[in-house]
N, C-alpha and C. Protein backbone atom coordinates (compact mmCIF):
# COMPACT_ATOMS: atom_id res chain seq x y z
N UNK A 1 22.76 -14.65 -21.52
CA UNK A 1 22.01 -14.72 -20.26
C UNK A 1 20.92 -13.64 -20.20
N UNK A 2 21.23 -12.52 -20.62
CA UNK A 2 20.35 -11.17 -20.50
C UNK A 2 19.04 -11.89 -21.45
N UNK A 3 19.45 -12.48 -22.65
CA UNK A 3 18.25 -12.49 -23.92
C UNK A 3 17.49 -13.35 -23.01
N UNK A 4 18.11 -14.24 -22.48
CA UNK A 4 17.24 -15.53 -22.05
C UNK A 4 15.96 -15.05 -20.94
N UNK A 5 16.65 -14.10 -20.27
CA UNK A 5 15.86 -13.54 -19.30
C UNK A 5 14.72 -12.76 -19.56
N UNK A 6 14.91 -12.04 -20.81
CA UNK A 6 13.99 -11.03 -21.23
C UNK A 6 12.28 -12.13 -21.99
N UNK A 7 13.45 -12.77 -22.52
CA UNK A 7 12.48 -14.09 -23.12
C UNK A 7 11.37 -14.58 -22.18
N UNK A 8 11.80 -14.99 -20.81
CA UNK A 8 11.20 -15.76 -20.41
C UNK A 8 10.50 -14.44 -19.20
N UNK A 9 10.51 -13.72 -19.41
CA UNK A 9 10.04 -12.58 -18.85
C UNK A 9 8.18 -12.58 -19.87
N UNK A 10 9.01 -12.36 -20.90
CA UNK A 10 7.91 -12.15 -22.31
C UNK A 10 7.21 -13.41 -22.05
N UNK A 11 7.27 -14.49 -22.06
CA UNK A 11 6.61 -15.61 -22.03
C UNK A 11 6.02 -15.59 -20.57
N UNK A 12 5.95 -15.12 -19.29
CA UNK A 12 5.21 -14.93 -18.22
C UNK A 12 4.31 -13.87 -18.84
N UNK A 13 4.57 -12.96 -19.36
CA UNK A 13 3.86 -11.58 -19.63
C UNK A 13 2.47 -12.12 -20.25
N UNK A 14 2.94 -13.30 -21.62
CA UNK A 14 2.13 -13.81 -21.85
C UNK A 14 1.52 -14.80 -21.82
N UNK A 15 1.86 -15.40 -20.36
CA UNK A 15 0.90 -16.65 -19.62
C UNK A 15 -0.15 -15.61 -19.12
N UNK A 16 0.34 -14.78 -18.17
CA UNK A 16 -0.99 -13.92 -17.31
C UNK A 16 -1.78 -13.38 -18.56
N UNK A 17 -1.63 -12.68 -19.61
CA UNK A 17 -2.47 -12.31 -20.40
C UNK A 17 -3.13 -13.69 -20.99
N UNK A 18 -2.90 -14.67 -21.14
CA UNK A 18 -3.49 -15.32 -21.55
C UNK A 18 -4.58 -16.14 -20.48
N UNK A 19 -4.39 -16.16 -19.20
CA UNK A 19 -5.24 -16.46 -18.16
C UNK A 19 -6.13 -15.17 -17.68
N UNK A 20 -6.12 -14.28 -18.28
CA UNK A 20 -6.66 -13.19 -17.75
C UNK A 20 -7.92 -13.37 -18.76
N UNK A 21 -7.54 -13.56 -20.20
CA UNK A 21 -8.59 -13.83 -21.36
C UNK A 21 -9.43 -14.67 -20.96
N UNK A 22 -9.08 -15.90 -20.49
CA UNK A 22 -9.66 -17.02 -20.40
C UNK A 22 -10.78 -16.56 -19.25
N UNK A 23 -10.24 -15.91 -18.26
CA UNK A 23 -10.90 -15.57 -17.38
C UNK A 23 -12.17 -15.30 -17.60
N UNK A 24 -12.30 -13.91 -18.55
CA UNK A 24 -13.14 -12.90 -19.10
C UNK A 24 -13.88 -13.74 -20.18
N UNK A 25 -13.52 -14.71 -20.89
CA UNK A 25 -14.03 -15.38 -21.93
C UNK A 25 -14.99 -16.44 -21.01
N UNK A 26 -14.74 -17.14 -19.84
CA UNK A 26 -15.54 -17.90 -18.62
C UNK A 26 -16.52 -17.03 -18.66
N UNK A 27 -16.03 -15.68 -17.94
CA UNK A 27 -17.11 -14.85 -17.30
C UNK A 27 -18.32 -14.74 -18.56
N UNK A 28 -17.85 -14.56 -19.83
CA UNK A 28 -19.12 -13.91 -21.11
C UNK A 28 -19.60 -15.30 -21.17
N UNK A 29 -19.42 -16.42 -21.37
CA UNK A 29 -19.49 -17.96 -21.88
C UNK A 29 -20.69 -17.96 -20.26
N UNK A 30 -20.43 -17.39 -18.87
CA UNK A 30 -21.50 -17.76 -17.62
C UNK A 30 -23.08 -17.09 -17.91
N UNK A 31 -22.51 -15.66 -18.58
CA UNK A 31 -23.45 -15.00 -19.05
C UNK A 31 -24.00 -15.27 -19.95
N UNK A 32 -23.92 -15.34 -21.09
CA UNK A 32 -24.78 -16.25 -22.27
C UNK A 32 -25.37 -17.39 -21.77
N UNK A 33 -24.70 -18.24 -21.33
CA UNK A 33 -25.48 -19.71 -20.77
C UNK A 33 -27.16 -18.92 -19.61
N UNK A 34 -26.45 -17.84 -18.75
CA UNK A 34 -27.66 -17.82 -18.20
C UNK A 34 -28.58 -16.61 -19.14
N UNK A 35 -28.33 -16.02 -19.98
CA UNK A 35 -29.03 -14.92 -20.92
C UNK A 35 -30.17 -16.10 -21.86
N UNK A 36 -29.39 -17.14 -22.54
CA UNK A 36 -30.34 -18.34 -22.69
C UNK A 36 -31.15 -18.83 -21.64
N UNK A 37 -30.60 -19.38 -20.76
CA UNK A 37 -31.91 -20.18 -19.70
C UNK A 37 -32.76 -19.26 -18.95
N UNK A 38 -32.46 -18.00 -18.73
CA UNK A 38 -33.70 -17.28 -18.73
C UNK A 38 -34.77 -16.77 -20.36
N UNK A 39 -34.01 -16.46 -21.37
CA UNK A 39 -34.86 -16.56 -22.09
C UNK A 39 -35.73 -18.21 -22.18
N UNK A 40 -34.88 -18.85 -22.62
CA UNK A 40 -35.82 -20.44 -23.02
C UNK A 40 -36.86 -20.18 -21.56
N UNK A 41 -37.07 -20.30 -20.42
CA UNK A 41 -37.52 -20.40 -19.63
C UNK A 41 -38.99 -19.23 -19.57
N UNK A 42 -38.49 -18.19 -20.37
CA UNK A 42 -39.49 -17.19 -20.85
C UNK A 42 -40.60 -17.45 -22.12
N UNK A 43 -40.06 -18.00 -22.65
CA UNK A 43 -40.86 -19.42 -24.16
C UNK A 43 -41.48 -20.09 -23.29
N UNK A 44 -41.10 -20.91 -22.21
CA UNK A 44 -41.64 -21.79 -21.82
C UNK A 44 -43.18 -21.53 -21.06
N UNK A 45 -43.03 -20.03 -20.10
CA UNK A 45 -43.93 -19.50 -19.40
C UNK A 45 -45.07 -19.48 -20.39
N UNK A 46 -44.77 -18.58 -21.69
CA UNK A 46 -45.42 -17.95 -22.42
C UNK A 46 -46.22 -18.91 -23.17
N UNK A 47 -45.43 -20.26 -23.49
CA UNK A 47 -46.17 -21.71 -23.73
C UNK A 47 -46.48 -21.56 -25.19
């Protein structure tokens, strides 16, 4: 009973770490998308 608990302790530990990544990996993936469409959009001015 104790192992089982510790287990599934460890396996929450590493759901939140793994939604926390994802999080931060969204957030860099929002930034690049707009670090591109302001550059392309800077090509475009410049013609």
């Amino acid at each position: 009973m104790i192992a089982d608990s510790v287990s599934v302790r460890k396996s929450l530990i590493i759901r939140n770490l793994d939604k926390r990544i994802d999080r931060r990996q969204g957030v860099l993936f929002v930034f690049t998308l707009l670090h591109i469409y302001s550059a392309s959009i800077q090509l475009i001015s410049l013609g």
